[in-house]
Protein backbone atom coordinates (compact mmCIF):
# COMPACT_ATOMS: atom_id res chain seq x y z
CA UNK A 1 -15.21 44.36 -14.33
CA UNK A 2 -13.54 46.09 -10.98
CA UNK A 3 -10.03 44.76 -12.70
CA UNK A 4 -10.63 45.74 -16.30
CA UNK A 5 -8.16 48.62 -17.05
CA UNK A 6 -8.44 50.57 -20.30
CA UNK A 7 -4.20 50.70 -20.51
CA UNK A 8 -3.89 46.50 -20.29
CA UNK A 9 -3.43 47.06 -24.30
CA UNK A 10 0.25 45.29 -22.94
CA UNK A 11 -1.49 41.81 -23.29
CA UNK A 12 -2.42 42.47 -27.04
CA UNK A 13 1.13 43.35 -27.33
CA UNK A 14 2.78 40.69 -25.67
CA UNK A 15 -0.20 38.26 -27.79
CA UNK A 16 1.29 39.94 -31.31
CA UNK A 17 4.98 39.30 -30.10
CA UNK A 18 3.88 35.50 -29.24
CA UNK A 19 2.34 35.04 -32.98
CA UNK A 20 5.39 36.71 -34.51
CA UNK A 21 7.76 34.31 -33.31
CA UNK A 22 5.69 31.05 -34.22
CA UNK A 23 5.32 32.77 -37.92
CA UNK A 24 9.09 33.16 -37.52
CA UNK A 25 9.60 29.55 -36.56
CA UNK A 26 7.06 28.57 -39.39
CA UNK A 27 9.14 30.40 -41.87
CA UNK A 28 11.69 28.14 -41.38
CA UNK A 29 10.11 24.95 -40.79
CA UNK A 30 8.69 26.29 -44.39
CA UNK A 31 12.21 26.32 -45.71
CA UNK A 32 13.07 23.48 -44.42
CA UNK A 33 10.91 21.47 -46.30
CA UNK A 34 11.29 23.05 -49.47
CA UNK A 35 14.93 22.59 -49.10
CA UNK A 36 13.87 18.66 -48.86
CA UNK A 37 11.33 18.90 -51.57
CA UNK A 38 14.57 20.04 -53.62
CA UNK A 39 16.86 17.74 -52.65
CA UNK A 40 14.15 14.66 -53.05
CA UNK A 41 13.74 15.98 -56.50
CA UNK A 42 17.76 16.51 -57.51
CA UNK A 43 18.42 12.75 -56.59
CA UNK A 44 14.90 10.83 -57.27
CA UNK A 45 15.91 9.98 -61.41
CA UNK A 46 15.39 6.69 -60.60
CA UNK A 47 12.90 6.74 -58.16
CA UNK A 48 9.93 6.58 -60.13
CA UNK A 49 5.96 7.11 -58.53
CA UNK A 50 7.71 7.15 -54.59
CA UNK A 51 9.74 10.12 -55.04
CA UNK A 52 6.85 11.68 -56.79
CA UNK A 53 4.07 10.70 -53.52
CA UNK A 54 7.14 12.12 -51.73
CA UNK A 55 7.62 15.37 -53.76
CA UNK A 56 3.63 15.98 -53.41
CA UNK A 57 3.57 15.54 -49.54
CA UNK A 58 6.27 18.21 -49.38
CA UNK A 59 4.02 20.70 -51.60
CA UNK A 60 0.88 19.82 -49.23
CA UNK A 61 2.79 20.31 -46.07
CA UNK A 62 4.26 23.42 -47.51
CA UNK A 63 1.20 25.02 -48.62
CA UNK A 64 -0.60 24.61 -45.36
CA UNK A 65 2.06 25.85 -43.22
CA UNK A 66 2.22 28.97 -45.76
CA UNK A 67 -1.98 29.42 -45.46
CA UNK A 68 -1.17 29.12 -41.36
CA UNK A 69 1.27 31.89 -41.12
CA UNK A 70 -1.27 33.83 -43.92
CA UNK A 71 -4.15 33.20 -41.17
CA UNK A 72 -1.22 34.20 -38.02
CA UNK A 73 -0.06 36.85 -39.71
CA UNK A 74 -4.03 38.57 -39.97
CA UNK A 75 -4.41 37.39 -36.16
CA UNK A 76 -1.28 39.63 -35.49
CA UNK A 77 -2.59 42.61 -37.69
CA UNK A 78 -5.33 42.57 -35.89
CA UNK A 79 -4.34 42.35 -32.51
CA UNK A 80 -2.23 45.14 -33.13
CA UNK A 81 -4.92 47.60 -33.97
CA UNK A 82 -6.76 46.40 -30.55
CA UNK A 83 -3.79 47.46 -29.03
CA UNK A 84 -3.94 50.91 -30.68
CA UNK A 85 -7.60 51.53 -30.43
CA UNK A 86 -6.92 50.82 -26.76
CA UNK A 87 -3.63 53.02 -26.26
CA UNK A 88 -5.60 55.99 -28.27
CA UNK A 89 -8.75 55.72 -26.52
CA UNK A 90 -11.02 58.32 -24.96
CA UNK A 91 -10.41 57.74 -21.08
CA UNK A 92 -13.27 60.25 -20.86
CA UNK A 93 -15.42 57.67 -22.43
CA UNK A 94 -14.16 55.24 -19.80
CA UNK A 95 -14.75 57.17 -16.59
CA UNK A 96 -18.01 55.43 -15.58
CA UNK A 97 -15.96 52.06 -15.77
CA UNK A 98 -12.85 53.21 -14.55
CA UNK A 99 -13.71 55.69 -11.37
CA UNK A 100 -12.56 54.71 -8.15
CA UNK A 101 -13.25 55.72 -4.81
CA UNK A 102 -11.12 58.17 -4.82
CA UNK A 103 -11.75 60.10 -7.22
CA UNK A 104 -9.06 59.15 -9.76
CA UNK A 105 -9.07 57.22 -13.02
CA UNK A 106 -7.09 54.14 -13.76
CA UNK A 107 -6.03 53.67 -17.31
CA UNK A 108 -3.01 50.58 -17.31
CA UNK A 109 -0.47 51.67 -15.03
CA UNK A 110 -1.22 55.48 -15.07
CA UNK A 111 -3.61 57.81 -13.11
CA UNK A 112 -4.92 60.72 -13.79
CA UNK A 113 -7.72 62.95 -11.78
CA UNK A 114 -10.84 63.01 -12.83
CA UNK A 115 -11.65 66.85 -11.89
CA UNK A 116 -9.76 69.42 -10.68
CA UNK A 117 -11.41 69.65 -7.08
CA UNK A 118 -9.87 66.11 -6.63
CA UNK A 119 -6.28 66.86 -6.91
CA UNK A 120 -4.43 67.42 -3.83
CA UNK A 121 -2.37 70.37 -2.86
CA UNK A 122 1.64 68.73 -3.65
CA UNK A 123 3.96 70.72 -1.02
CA UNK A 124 7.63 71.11 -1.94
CA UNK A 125 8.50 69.09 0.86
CA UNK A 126 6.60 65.79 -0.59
CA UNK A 127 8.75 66.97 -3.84
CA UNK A 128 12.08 67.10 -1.64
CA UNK A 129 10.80 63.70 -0.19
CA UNK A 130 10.95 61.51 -2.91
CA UNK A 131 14.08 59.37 -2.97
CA UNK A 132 14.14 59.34 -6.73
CA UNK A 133 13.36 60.56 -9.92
CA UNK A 134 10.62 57.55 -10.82
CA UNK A 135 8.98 58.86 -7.40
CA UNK A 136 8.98 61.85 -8.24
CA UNK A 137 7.07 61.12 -11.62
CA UNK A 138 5.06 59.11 -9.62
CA UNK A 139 3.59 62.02 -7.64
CA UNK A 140 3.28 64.81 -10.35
CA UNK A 141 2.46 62.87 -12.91
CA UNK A 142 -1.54 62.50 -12.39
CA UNK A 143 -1.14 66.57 -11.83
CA UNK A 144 0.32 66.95 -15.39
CA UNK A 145 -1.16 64.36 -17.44
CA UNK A 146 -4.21 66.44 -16.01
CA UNK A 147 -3.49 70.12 -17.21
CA UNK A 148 -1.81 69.35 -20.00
CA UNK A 149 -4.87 67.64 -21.15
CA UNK A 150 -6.68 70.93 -19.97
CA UNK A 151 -4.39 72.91 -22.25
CA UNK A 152 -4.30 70.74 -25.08
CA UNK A 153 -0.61 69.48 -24.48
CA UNK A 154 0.34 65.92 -25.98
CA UNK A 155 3.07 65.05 -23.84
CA UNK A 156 2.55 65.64 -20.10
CA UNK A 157 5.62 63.31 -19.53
CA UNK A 158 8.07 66.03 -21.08
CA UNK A 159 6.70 68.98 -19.28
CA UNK A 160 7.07 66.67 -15.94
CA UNK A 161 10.79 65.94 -16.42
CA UNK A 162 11.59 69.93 -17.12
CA UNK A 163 12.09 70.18 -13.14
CA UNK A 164 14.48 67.45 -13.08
CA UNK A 165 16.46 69.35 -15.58
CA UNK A 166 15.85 73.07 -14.23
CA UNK A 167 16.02 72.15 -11.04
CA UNK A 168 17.39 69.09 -10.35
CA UNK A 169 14.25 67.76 -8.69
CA UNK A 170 13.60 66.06 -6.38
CA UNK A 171 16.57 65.41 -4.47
CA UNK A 172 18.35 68.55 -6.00
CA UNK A 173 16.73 71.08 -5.25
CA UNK A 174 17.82 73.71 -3.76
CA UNK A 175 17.32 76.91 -5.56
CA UNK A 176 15.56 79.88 -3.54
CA UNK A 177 12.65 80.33 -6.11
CA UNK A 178 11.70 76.50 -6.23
CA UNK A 179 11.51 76.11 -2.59
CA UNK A 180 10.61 79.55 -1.23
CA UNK A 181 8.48 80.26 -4.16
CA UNK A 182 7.03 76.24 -5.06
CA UNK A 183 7.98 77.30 -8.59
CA UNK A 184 10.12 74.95 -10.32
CA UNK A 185 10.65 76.77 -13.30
CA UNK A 186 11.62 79.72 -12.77
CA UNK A 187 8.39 81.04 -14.35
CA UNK A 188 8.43 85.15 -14.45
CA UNK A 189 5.42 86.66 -13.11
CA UNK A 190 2.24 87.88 -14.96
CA UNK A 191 -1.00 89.22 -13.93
CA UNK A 192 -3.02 87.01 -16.29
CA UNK A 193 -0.38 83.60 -15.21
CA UNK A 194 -3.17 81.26 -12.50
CA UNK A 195 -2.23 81.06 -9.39
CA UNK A 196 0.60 83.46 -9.50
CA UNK A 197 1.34 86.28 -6.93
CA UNK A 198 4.61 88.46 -7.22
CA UNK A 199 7.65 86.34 -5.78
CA UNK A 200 11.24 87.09 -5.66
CA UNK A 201 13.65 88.28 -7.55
CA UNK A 202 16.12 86.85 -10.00
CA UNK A 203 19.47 86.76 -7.88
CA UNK A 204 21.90 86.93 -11.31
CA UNK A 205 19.70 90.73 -12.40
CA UNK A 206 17.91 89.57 -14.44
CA UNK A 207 15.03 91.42 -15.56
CA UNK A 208 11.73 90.74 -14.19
CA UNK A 209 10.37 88.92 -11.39
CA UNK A 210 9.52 85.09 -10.32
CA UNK A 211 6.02 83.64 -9.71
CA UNK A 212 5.04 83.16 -6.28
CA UNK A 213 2.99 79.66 -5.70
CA UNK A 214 1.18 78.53 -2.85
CA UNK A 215 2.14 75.14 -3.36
CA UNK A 216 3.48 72.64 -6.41
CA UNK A 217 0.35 71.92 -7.67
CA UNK A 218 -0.35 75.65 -8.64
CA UNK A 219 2.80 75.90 -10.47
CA UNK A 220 2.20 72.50 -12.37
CA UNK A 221 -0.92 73.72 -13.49
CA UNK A 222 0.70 77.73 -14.28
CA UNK A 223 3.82 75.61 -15.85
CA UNK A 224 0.64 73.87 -18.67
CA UNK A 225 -0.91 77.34 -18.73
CA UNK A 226 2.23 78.96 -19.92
CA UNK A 227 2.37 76.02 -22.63
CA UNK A 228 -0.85 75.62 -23.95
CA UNK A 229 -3.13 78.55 -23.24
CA UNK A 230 -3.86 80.72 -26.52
CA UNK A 231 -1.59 82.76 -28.01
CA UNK A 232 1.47 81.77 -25.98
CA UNK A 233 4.80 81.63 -27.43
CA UNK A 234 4.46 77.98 -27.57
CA UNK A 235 2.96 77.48 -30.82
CA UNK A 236 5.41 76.12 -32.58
CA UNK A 237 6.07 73.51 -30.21
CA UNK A 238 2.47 72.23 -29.78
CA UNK A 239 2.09 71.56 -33.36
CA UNK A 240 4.88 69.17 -33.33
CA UNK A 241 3.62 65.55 -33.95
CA UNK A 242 6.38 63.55 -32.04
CA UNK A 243 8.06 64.28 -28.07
CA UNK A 244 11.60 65.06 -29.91
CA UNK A 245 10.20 68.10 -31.25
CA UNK A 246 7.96 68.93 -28.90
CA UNK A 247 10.82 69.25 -26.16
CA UNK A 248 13.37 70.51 -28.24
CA UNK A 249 11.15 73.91 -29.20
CA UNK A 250 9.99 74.47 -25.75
CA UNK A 251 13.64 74.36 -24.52
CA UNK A 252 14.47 76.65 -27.01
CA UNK A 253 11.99 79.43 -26.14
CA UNK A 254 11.92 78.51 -22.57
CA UNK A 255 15.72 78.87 -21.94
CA UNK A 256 16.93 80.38 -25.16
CA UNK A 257 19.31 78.19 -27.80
CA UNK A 258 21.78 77.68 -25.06
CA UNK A 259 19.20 75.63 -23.50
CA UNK A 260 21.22 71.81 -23.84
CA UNK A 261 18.43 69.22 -21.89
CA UNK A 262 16.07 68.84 -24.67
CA UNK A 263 18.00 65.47 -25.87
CA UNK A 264 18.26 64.17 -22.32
CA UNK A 265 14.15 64.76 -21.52
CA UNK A 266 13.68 62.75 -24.78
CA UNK A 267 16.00 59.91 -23.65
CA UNK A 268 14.80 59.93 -20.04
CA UNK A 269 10.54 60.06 -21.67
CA UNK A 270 11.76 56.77 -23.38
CA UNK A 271 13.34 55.47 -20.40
CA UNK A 272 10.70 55.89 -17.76
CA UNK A 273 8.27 54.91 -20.18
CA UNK A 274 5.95 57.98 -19.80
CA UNK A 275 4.69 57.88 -23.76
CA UNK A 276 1.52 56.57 -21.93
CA UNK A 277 0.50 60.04 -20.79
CA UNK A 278 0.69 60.70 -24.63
CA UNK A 279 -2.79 62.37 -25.17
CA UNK A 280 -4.15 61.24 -28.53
């Protein structure tokens, strides 16, 4: 039970893929023989009852290898809506299985908190730390995948690879208001924004002024808030039903149409395979 994870859906999967190539082979095995069963029958004239005990085999053979890849072919269906009962469900419902020690939840190969007293404080300096961008998801990705569920956000993994682009975290970084202010994306302060306290200012005159963060954490969670929470000028975005949409209407409220790194977040979410953050 201690090694059952709710995320192995990858050995329903990889089961499928197995059955799909057999039917595959089957298929043309299957053709095979009715390509014989053809051939037997084109130059059997003067074969008489043989070619006929022949011809008959052929149809028996061929009919049970079709009623195999029938029954395959249902064992594949079905193993594929495992897999997406398993990918879609409720980790909530899983937390009695699934809590460890300390304190997080493991679903497959992705963690996520399971309150928000458990998640620790991220400094910029563990952000500046990382040697790439893969580490770098690795240590904010719990964070997200947890606020963004909070907020009602589908696709924590898009949201997560904003800094990379805005900032060029981790290795990157080295604007004034990510590392003097822990806020990543240049988020403009509010009163009503969590966690927020007047910051800088913008260095290029622009109007307003930055959020000031204690530490990463707060601004992951402030960078969901400014997503999700009701009535923000998100809206749009959050009723989109895939990641390409998603990203590409947040980057153009968040940065304005001459904002270009909506295509590369999409490529990169692919890439670093975070669609299983993807909150049903």
């Amino acid at each position: 039970m201690e090694e059952y994870k709710v995320g192995d859906y990858q050995i329903f999967d990889e089961a499928g893929h197995t059955i799909n190539k057999l039917n595959t082979e089957l298929d043309t095995s299957k053709t095979s023989i009715t390509d014989c069963k053809t051939k037997l029958s084109d130059s059997s004239i003067f074969m008489g009852p043989i070619a006929d005990e022949c011809s008959d085999t052929f149809a028996k053979v061929d009919q049970s290898i079709s009623n195999l890849m029938t029954n395959f072919k249902t064992i594949e269906n079905y193993l594929a809506e495992v897999s997406s009962n398993y990918k879609s469900g409720d980790v909530n419902a899983a937390k009695l299985l699934l809590m460890g020690a300390d304190g997080m939840l493991a679903v497959g190969s992705t963690q996520t908190y399971a309150s928000e007293k458990d998640i620790p404080k991220v400094s910029v300096d563990q952000i500046t730390s990382c040697n790439s961008v893969q580490e770098y998801l690795d240590l904010v990705m719990p964070i997200y995948a947890y606020y963004c569920q909070k907020y009602g956000i589908k696709y924590p993994g898009a949201l997560a690879l904003q800094p990379v682009h805005e900032c060029s975290a981790p290795k990157g970084l080295t604007q004034p208001v990510a590392l003097k202010d822990n806020n990543l994306g240049g988020l403009k302060y509010t009163s009503s924004t969590p966690n927020a306290t007047p910051g800088s200012y913008p260095s290029d005159g622009t109007r307003g002024q930055y959020c000031h963060f204690n530490n990463i954490t707060d601004y992951i969670q402030a960078h969901c808030w400014n997503i999700g929470h009701e009535g923000s000028l998100y809206q749009e975005a959050l009723a989109k039903d895939n990641v390409s949409d998603f990203m590409h209407s947040v980057v153009k409220k968040w940065v304005g149409p001459w904002g270009k790194y909506a295509p590369d977040i999409v490529k990169e979410y692919s890439e670093y395979g975070l669609d299983k953050y993807e909150l049903a």
